[in-house]
Protein backbone atom coordinates (compact mmCIF):
# COMPACT_ATOMS: atom_id res chain seq x y z
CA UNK A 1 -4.77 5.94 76.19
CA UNK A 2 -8.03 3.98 75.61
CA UNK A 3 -9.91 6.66 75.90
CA UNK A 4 -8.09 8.99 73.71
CA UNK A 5 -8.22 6.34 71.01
CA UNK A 6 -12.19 6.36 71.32
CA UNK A 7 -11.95 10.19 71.29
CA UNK A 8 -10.30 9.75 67.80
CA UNK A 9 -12.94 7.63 66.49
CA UNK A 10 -15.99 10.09 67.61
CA UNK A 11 -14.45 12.92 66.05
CA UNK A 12 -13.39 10.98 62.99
CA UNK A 13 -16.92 9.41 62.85
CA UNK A 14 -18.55 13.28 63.40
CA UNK A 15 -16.56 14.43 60.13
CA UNK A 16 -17.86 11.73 57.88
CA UNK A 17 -21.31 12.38 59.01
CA UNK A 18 -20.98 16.09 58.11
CA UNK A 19 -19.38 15.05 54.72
CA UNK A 20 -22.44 12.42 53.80
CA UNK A 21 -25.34 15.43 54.94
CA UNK A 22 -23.57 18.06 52.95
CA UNK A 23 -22.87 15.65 50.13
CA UNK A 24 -26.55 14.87 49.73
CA UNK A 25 -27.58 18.34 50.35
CA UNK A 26 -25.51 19.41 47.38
CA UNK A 27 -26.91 16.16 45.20
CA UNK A 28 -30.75 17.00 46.38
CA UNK A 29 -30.23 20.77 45.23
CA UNK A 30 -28.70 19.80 41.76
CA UNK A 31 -31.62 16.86 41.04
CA UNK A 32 -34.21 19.86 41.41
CA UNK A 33 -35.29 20.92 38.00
CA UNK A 34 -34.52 24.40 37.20
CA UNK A 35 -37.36 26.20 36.89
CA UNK A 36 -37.28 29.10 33.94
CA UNK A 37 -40.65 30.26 34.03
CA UNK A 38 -40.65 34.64 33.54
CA UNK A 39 -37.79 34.41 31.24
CA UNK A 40 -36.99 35.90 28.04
CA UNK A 41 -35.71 34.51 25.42
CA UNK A 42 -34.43 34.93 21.77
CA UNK A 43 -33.55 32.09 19.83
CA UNK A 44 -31.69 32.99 16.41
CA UNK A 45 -30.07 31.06 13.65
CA UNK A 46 -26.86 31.95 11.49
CA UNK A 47 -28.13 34.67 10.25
CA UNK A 48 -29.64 36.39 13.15
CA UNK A 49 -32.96 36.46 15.49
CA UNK A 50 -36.20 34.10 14.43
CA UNK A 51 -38.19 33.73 17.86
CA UNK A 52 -38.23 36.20 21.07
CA UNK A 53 -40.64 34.94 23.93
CA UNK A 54 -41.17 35.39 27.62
CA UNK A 55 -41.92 32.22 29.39
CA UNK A 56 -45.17 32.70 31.17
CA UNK A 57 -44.99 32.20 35.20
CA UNK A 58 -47.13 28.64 35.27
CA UNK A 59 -49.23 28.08 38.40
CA UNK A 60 -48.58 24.17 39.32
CA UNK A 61 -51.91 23.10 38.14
CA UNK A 62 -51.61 25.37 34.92
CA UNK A 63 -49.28 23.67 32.37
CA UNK A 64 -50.86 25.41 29.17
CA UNK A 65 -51.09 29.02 28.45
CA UNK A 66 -51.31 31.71 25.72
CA UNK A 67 -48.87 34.34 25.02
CA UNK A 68 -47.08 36.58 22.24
CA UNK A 69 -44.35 35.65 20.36
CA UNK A 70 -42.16 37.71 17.96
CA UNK A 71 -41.44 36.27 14.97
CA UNK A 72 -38.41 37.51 12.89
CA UNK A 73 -38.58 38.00 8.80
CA UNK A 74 -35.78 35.29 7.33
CA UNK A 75 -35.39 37.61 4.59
CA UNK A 76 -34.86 41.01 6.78
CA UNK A 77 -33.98 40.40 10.40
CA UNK A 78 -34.93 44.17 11.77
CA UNK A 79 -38.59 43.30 10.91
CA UNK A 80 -41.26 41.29 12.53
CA UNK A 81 -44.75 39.93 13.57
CA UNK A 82 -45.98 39.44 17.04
CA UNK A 83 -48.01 36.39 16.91
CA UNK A 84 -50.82 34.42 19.36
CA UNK A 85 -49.06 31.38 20.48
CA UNK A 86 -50.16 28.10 23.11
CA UNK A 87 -47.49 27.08 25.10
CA UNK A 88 -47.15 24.43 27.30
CA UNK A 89 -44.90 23.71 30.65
CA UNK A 90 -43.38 19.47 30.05
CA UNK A 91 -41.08 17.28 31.46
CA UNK A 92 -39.58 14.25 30.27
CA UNK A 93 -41.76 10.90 30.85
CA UNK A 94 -38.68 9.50 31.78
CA UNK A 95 -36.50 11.91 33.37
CA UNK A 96 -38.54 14.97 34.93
CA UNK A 97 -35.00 16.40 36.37
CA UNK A 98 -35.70 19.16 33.26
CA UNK A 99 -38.71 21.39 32.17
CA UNK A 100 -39.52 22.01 28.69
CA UNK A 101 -41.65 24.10 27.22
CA UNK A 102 -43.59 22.97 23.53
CA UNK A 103 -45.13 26.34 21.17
CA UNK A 104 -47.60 26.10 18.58
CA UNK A 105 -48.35 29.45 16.97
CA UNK A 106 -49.32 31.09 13.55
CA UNK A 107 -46.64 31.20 11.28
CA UNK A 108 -48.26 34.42 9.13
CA UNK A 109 -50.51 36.72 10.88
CA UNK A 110 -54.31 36.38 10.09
CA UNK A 111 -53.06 32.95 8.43
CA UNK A 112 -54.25 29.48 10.22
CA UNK A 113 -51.07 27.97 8.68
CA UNK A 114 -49.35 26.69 12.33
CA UNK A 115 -45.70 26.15 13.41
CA UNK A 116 -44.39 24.30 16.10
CA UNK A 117 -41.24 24.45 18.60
CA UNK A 118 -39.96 23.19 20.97
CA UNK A 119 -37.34 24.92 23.51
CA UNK A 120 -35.20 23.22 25.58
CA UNK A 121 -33.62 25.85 28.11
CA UNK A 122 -31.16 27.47 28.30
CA UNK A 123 -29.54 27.21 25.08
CA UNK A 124 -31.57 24.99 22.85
CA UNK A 125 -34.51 25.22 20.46
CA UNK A 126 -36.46 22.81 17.60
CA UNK A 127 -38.15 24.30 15.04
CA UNK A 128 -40.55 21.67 13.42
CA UNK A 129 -40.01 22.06 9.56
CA UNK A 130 -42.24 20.45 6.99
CA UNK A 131 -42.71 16.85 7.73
CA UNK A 132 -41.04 15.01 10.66
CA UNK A 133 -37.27 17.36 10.45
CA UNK A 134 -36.44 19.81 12.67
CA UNK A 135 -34.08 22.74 12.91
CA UNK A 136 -32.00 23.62 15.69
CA UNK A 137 -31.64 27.17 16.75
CA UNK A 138 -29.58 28.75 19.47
CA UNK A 139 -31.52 30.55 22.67
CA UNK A 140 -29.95 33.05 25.31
């Protein structure tokens, strides 16, 4: 009887160690940042499309690199200028379970008149305005 008892306990033991490994596995895969480097993405207001990058594939030591953006017309959607930009790879001081990604680039082409954005992926971008405000637009 005793030793069915102790039986018990092993087996009951065995199951909540498999339950605290595969808890933790699950919580060490979710507190990895997701990572969206090579990705496309067009961010658009109400109206329609204003921004459509690819996210360059950063190196580790890299954080910084230039690329093209597309830049939609407010005024007529179908049209646009593909523009030089700087973009650059960051994570939160604070929290680095997230990436985030901060774009200067020329707001005319041939003009040194610079805008500035920040996208927060997926979903999620800030268009610096004049001043301190930002915009919000919508990514996919």
């Amino acid at each position: 009887m005793m030793i069915r008892q102790k039986t018990k306990k092993k087996v009951r033991l065995n199951k909540l160690i498999v339950c605290l490994i595969l808890l933790l596995l699950f919580f060490a895969k979710n507190a990895l940042p997701k990572n969206y480097d090579g990705k496309l993405f067009i961010c658009a207001d109400e109206i329609g499309p204003r921004f459509e990058l690819q996210i360059p594939n950063f190196v580790d030591e890299i954080i910084e690199e230039n690329i093209s953006i597309k830049i939609y017309e407010i005024s007529n959607r179908e049209n646009f200028v593909s523009s030089n930009a700087t973009i650059q790879k960051k994570t939160s001081p604070i929290d680095n379970s997230y990436f985030f990604y901060s774009v200067e680039f020329n707001k005319k082409k041939g003009d040194g008149n610079l805008g500035y954005f920040e996208l927060y992926p997926p979903s999620h971008l800030m268009l610096k305005n004049q001043g301190i405000s930002f915009s919000s637009l919508v990514c996919w």
